[in-house]
N, C-alpha and C. Protein backbone atom coordinates (compact mmCIF):
# COMPACT_ATOMS: atom_id res chain seq x y z
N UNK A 1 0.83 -1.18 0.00
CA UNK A 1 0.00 0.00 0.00
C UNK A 1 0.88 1.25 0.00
N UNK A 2 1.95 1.19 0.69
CA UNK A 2 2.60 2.43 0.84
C UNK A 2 3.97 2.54 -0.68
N UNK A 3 3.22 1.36 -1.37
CA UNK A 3 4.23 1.75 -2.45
C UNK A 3 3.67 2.66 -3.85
N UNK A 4 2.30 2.81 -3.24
CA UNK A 4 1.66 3.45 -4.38
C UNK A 4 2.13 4.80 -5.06
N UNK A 5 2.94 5.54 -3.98
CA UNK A 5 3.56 6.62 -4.54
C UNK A 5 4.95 6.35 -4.75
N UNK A 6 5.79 5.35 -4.50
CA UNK A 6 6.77 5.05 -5.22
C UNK A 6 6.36 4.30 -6.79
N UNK A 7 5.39 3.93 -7.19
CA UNK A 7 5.10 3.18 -8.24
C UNK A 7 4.62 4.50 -9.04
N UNK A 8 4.33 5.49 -8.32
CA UNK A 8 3.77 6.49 -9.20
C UNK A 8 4.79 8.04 -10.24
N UNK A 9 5.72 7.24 -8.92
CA UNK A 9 7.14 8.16 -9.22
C UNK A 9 7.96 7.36 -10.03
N UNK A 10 7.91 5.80 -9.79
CA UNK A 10 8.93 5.03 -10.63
C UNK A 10 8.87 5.05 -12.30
N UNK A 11 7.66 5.92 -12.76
CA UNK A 11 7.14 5.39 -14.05
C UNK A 11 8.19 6.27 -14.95
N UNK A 12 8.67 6.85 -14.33
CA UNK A 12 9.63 8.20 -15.18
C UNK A 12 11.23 7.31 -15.50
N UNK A 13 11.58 5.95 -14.15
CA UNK A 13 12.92 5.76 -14.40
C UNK A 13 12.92 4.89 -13.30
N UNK A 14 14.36 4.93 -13.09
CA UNK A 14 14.40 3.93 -11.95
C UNK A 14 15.14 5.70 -11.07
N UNK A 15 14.13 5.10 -9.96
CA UNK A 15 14.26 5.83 -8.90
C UNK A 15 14.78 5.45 -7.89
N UNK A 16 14.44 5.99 -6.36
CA UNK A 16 14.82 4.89 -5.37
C UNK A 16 13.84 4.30 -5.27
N UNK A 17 12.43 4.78 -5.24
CA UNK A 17 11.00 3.96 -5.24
C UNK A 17 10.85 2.53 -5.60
N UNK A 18 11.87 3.15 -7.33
CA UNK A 18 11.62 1.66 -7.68
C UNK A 18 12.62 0.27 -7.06
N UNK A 19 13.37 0.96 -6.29
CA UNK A 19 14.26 -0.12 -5.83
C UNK A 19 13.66 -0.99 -4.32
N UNK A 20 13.16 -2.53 -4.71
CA UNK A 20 12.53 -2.85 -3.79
C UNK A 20 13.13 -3.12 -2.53
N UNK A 21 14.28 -3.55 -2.30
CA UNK A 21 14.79 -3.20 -0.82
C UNK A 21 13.91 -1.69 -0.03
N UNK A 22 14.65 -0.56 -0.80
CA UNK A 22 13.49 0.62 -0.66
C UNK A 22 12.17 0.41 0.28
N UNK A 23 11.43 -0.22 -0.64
CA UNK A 23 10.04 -0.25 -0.12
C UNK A 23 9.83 -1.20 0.73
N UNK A 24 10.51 -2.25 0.54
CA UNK A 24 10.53 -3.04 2.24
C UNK A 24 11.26 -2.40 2.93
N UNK A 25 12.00 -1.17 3.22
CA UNK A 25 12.63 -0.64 4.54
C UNK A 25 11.18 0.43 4.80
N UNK A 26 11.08 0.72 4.03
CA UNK A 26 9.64 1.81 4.07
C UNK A 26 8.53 1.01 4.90
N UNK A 27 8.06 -0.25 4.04
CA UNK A 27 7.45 -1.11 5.10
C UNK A 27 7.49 -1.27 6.70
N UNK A 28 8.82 -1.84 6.92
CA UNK A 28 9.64 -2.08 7.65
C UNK A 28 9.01 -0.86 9.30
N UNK A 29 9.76 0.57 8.65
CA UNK A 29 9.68 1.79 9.39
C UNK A 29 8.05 1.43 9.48
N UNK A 30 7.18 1.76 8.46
CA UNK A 30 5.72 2.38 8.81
C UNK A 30 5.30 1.08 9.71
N UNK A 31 5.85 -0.28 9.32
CA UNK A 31 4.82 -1.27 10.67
C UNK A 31 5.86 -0.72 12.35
N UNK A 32 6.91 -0.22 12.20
CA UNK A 32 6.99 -0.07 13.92
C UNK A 32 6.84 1.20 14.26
N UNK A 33 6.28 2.46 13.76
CA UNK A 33 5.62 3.52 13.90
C UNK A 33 4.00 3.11 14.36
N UNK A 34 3.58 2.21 13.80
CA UNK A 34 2.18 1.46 14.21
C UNK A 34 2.37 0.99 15.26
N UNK A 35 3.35 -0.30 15.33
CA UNK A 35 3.34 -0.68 16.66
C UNK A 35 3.48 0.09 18.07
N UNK A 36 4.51 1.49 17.69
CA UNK A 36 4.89 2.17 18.78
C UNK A 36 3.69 2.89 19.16
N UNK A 37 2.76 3.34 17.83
CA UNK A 37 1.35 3.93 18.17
C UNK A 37 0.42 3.55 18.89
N UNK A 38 0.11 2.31 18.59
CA UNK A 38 -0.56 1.35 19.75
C UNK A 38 -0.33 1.16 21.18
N UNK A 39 1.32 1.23 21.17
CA UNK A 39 1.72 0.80 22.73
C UNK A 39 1.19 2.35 23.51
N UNK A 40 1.78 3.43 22.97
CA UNK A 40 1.16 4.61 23.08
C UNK A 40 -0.38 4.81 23.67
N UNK A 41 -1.15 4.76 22.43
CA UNK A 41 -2.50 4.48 23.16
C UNK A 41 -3.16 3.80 23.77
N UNK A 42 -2.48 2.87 24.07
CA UNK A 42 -2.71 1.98 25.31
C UNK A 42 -2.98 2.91 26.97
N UNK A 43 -2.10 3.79 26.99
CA UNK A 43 -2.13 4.60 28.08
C UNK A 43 -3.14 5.84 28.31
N UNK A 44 -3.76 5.55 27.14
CA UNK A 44 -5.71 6.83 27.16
C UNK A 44 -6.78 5.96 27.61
N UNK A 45 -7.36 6.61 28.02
CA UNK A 45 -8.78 5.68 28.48
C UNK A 45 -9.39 6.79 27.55
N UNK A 46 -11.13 6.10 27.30
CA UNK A 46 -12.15 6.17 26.44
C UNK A 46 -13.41 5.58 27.06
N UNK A 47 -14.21 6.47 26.40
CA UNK A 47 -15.65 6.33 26.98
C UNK A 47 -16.19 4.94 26.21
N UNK A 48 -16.57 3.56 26.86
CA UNK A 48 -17.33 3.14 25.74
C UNK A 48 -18.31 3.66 24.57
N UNK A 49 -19.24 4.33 24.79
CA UNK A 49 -20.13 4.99 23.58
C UNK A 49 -18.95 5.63 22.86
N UNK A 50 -17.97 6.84 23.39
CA UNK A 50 -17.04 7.03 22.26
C UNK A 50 -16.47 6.19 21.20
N UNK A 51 -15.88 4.73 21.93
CA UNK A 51 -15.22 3.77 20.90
C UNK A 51 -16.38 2.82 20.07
N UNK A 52 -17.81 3.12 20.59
CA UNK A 52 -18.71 2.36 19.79
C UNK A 52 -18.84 3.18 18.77
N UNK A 53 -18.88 4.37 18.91
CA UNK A 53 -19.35 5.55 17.53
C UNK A 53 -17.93 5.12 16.40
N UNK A 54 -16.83 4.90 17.24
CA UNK A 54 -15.80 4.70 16.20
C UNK A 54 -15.79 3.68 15.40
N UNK A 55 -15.91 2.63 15.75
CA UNK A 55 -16.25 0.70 15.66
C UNK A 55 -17.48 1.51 14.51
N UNK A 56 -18.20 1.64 14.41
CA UNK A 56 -19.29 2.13 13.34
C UNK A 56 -19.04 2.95 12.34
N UNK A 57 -18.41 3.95 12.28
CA UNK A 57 -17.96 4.66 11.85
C UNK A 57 -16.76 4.25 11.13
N UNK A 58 -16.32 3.10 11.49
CA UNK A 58 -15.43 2.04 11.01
C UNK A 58 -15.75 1.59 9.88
N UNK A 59 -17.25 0.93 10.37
CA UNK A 59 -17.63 0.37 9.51
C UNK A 59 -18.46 0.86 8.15
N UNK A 60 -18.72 2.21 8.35
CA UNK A 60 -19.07 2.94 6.88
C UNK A 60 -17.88 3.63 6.69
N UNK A 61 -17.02 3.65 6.79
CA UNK A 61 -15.69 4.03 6.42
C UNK A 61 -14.80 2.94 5.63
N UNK A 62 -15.38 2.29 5.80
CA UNK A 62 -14.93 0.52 4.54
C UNK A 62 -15.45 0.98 3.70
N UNK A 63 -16.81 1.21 3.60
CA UNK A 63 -17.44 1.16 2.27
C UNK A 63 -17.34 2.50 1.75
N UNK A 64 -17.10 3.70 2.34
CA UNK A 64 -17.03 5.20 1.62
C UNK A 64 -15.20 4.98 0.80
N UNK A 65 -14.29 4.34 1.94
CA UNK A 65 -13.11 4.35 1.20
C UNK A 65 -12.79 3.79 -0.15
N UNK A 66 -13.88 2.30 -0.10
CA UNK A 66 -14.30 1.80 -1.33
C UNK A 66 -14.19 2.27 -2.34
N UNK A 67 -15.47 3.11 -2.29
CA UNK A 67 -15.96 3.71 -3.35
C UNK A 67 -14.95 4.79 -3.92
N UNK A 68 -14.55 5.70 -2.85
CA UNK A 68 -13.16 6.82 -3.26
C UNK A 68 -12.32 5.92 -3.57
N UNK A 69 -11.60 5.11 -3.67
CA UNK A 69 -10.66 4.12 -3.97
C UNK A 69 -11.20 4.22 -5.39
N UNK A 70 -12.18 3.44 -5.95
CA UNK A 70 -12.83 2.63 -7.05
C UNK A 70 -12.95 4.00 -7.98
N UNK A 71 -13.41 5.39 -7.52
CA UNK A 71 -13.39 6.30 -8.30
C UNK A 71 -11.69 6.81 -8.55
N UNK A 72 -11.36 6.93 -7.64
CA UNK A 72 -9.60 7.26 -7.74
C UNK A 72 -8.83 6.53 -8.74
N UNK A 73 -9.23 5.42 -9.29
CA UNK A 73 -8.64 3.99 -9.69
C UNK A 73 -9.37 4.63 -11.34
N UNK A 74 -10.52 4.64 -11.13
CA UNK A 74 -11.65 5.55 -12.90
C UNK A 74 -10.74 6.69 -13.20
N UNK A 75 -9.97 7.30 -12.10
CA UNK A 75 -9.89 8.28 -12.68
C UNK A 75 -8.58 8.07 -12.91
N UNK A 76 -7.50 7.27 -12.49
CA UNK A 76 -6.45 6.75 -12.69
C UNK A 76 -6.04 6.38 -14.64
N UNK A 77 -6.93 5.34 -14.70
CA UNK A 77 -7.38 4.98 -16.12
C UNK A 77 -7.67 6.20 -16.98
N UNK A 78 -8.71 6.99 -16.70
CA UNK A 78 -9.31 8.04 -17.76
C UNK A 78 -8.35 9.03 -18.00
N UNK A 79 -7.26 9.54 -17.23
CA UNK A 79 -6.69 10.91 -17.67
C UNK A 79 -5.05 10.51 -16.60
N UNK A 80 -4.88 9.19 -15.89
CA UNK A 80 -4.00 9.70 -15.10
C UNK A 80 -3.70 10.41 -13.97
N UNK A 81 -4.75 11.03 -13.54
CA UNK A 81 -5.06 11.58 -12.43
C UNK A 81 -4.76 10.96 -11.07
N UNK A 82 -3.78 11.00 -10.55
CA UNK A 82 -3.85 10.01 -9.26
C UNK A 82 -4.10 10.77 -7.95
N UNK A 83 -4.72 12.06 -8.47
CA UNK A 83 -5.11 12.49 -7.05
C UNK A 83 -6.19 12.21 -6.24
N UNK A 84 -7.21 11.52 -6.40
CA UNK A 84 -8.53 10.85 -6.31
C UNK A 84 -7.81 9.34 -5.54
N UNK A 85 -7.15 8.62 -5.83
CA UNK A 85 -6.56 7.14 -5.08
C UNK A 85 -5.51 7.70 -4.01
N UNK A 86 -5.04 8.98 -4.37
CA UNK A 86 -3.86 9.60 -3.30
C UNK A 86 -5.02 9.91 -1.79
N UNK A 87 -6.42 10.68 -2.43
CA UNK A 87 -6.97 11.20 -1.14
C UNK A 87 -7.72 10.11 -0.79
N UNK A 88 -7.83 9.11 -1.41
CA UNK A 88 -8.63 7.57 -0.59
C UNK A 88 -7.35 6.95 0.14
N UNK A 89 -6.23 6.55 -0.21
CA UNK A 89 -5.43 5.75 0.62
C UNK A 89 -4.85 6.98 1.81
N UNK A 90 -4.91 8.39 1.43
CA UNK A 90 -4.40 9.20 2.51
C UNK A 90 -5.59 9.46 3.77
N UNK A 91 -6.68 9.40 3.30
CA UNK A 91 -7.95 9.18 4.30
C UNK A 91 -8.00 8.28 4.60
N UNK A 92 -7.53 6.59 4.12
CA UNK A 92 -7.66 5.01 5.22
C UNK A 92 -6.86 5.12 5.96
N UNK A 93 -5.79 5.52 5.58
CA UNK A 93 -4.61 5.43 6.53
C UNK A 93 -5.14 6.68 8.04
N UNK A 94 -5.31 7.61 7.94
CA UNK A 94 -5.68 8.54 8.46
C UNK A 94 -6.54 7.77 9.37
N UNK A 95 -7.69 7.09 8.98
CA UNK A 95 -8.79 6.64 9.72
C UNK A 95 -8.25 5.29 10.28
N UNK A 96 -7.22 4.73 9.74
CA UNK A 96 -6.97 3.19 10.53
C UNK A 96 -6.49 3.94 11.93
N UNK A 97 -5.27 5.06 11.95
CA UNK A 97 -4.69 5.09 12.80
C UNK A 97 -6.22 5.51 14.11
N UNK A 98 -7.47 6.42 13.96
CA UNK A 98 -8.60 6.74 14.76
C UNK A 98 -9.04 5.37 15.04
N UNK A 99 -8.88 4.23 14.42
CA UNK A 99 -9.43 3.14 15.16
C UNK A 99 -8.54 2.36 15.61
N UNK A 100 -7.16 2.08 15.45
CA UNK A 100 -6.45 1.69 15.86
C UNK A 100 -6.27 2.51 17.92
N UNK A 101 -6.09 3.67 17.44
CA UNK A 101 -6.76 4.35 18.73
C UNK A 101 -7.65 4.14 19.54
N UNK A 102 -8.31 4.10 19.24
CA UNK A 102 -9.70 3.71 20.00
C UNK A 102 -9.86 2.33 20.37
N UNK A 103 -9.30 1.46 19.16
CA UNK A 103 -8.98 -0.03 19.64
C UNK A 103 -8.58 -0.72 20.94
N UNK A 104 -6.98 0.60 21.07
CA UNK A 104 -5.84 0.03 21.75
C UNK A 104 -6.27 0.44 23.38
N UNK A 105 -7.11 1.87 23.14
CA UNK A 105 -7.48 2.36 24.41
C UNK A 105 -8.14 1.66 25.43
N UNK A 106 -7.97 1.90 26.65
CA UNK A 106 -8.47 1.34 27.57
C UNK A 106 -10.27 1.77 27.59
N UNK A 107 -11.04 1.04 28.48
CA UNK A 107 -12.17 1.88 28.12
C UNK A 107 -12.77 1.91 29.60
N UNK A 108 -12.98 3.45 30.03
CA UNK A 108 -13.38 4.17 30.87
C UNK A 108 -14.39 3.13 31.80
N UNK A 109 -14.36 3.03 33.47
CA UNK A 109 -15.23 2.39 33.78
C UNK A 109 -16.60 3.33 34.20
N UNK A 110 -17.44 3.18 33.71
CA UNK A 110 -18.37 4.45 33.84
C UNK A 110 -19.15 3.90 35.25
């Protein structure tokens, strides 16, 4: 997933993008920035109803990213445009880390 903008840069030449060591160190970094994020929010507490609105919000957030994905991808094809798949994978990512949050959090004893 995170090679989509090295694949988008590689088309001109060989870049560093295109060099796959590259993108498995890229990998590499972004899964222990996650992990360290998690251990992190481990230490917030949360209201249950807060993390239920999220858990839902989760779940129409599958299907809206979908669809921005699937149009990003139309518009990819029709003119090249990759700014439409740039603002769907830059909004999942955005939103994994709000549920990953809310996931990791403790939840408030009310």
């Amino acid at each position: 997933m995170l090679a989509i903008f090295g694949s988008a840069a590689a088309e001109g030449g060989g870049s560093i993008f295109h060099n796959p060591l590259f993108v498995l160190l890229l990998v590499l970094v972004a899964t222990y920035v996650f992990i360290k994020f998690c251990s992190w929010a481990k230490k917030f507490q949360l209201s249950g109803k807060l993390k239920k609105w999220v858990f839902i919000f989760t779940g129409i957030g599958l299907l809206v990213f979908n669809v921005l994905y699937s149009r990003g991808n139309t518009m990819v094809e029709a003119n090249g445009d990759w700014s439409g798949a740039t603002i769907a994978v830059l909004g999942s990512l955005i939103w994994v880390f709000i549920f990953a949050f809310a996931l990791m959090a403790e939840t408030k004893a009310e």
